[in-house]
N, C-alpha and C. Protein backbone atom coordinates (compact mmCIF):
# COMPACT_ATOMS: atom_id res chain seq x y z
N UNK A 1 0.84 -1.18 0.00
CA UNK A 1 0.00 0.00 0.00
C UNK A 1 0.88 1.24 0.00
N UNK A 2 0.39 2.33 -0.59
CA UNK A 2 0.96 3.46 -0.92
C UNK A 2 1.01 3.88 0.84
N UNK A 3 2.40 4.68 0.97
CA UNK A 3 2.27 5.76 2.13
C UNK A 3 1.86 6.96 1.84
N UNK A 4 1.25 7.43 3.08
CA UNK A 4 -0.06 8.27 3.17
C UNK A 4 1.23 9.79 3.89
N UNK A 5 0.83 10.80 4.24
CA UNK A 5 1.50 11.68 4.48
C UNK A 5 0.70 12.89 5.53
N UNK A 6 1.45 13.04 7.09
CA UNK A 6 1.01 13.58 7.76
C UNK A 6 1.29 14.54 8.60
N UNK A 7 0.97 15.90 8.93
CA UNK A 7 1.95 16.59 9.67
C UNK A 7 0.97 16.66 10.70
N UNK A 8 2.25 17.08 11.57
CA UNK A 8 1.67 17.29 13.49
C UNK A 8 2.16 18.77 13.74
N UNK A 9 1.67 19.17 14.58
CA UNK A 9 2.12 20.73 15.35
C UNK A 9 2.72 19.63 16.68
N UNK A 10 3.71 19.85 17.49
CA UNK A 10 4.50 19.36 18.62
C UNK A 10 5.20 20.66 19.12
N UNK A 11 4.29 20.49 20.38
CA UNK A 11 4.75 21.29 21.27
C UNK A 11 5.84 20.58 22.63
N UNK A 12 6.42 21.39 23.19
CA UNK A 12 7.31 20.87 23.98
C UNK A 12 8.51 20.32 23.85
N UNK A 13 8.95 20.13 22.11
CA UNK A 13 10.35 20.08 21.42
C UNK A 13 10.89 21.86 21.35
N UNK A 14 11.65 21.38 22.33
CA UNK A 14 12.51 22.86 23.09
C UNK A 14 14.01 22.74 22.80
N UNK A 15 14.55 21.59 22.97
CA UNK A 15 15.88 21.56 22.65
C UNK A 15 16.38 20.27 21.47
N UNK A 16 17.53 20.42 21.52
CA UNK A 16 18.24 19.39 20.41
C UNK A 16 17.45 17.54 20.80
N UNK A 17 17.72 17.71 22.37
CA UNK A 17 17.51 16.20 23.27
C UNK A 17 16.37 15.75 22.61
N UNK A 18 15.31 16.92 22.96
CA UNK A 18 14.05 16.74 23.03
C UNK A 18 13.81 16.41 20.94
N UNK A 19 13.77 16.97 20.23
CA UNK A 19 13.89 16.65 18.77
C UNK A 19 14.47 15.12 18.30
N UNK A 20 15.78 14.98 19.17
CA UNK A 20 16.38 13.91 18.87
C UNK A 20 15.42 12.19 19.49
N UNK A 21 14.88 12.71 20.87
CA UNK A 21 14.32 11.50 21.23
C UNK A 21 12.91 11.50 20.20
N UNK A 22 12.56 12.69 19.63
CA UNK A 22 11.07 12.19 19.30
C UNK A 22 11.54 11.74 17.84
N UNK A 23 12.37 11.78 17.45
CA UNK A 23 12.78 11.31 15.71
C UNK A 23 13.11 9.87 15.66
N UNK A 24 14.12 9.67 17.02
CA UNK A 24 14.59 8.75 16.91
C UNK A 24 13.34 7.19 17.93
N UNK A 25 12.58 7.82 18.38
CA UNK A 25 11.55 6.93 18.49
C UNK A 25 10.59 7.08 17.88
N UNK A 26 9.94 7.97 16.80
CA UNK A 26 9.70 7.44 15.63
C UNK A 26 9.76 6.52 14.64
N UNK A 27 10.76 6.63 14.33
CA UNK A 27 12.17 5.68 13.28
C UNK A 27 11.77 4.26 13.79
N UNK A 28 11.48 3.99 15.00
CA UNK A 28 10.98 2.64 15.39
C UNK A 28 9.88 2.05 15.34
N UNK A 29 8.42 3.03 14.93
CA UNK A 29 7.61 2.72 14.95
C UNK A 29 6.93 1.90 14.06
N UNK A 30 6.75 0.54 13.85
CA UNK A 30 6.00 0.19 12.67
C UNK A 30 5.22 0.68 11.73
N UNK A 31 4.99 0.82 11.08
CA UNK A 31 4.20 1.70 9.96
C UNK A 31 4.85 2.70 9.47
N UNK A 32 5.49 3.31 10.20
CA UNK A 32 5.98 4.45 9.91
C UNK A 32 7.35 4.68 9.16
N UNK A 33 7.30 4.90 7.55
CA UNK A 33 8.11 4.99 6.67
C UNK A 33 9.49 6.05 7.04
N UNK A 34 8.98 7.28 7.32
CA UNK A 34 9.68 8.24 7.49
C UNK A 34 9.31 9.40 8.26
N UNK A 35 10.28 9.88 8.89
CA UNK A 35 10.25 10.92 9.66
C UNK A 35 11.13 12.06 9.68
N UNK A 36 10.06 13.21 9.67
CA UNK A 36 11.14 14.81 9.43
C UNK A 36 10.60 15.70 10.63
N UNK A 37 11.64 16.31 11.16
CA UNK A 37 11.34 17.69 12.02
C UNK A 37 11.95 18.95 11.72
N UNK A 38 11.11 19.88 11.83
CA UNK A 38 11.43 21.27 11.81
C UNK A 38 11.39 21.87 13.10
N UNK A 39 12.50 21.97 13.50
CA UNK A 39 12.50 22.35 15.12
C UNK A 39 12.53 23.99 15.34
N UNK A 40 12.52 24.87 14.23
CA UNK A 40 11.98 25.78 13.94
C UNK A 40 10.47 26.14 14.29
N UNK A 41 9.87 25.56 13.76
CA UNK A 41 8.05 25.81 13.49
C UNK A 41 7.52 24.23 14.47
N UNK A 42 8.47 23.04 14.75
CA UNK A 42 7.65 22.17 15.70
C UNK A 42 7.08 21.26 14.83
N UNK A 43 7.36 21.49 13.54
CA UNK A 43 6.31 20.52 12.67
C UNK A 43 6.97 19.26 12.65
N UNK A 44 6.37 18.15 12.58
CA UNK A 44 6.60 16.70 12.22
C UNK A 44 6.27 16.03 10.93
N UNK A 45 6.80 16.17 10.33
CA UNK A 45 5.96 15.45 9.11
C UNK A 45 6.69 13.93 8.90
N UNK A 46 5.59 12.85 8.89
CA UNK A 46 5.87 11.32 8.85
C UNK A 46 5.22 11.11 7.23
N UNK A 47 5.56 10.10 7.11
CA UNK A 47 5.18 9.18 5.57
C UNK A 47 4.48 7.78 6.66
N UNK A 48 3.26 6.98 6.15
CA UNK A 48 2.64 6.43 7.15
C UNK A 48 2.18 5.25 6.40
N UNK A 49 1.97 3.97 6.54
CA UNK A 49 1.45 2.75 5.82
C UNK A 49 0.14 2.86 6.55
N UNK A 50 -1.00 3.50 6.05
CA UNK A 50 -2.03 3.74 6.92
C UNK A 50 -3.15 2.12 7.08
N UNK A 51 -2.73 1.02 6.25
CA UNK A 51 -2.86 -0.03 6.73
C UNK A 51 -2.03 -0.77 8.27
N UNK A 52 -1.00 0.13 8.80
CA UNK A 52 -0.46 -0.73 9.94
C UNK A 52 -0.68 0.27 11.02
N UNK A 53 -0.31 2.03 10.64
CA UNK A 53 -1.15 2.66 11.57
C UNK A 53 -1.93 4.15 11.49
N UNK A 54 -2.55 4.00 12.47
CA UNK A 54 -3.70 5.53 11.91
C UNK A 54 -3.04 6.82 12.69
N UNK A 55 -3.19 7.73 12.02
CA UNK A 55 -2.99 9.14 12.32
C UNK A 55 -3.04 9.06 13.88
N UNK A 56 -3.90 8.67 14.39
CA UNK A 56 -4.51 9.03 15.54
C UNK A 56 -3.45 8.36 16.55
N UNK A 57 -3.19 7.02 16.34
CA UNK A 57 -1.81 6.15 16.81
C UNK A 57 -0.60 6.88 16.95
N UNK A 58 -0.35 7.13 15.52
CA UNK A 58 0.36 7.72 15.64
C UNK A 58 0.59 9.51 16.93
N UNK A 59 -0.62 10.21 16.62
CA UNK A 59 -0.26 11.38 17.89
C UNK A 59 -0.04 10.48 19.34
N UNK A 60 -0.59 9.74 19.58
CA UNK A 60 -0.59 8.51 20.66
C UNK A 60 0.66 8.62 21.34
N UNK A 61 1.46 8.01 19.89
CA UNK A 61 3.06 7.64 20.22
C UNK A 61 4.11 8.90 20.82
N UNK A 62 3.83 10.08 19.90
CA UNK A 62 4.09 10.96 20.43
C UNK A 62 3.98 12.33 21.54
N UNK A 63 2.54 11.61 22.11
CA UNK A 63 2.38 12.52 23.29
C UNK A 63 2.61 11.14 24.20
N UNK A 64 3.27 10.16 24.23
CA UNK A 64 3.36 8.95 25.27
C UNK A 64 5.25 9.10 25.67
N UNK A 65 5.99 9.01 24.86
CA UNK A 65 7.62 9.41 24.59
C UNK A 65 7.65 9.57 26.11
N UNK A 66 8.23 8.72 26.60
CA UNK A 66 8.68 8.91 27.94
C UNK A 66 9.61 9.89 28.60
N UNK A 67 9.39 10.87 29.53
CA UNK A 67 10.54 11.64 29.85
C UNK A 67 10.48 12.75 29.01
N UNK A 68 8.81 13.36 28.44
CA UNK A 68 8.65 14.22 27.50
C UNK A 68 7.51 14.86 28.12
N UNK A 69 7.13 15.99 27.81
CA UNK A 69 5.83 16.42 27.54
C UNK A 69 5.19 17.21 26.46
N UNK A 70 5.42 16.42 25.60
CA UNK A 70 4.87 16.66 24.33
C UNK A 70 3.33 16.12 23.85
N UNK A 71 2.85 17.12 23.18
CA UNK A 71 1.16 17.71 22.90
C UNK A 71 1.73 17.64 21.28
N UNK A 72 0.42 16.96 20.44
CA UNK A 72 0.50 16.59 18.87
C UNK A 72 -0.44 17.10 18.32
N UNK A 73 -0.65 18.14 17.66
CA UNK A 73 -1.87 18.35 17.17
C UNK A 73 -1.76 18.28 15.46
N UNK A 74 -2.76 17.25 15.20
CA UNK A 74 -3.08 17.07 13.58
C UNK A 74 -3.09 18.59 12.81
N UNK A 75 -2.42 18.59 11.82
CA UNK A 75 -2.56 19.88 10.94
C UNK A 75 -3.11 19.20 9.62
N UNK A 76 -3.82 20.51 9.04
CA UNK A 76 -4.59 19.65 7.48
C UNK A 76 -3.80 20.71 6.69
């Protein structure tokens, strides 16, 4: 199945640490093809096999990131 394409608003990526843990536990997530941050503007944009997981999972993963407090909000 084609990957699907999604951006997040993420709040609470403040420093390098904080960018680095949410990319790099991304990168692990099943479904999830690819991952970009703009630590500028906070944006996330993933590439997604929306047969293995949904948008919604996905913000899941990233307001869960242990040792974070990071907030995901869907952008259209």
């Amino acid at each position: 199945m084609k990957c699907k394409k999604v951006k997040f608003k993420v709040d609470g990526v403040s420093c390098l640490d904080c960018f680095s843990s949410l990319l790099e536990t991304m990168e692990r997530v099943a479904g999830i093809a690819e991952t970009s941050i703009e630590l500028d503007s906070k944006i996330a944009t993933m590439h997604y096999e929306p047969n293995r997981i949904s948008k919604e999972q996905i913000r899941s993963i990233i307001e869960t990131i242990p040792q974070s407090d990071f907030r995901a909000t869907l952008m259209i």
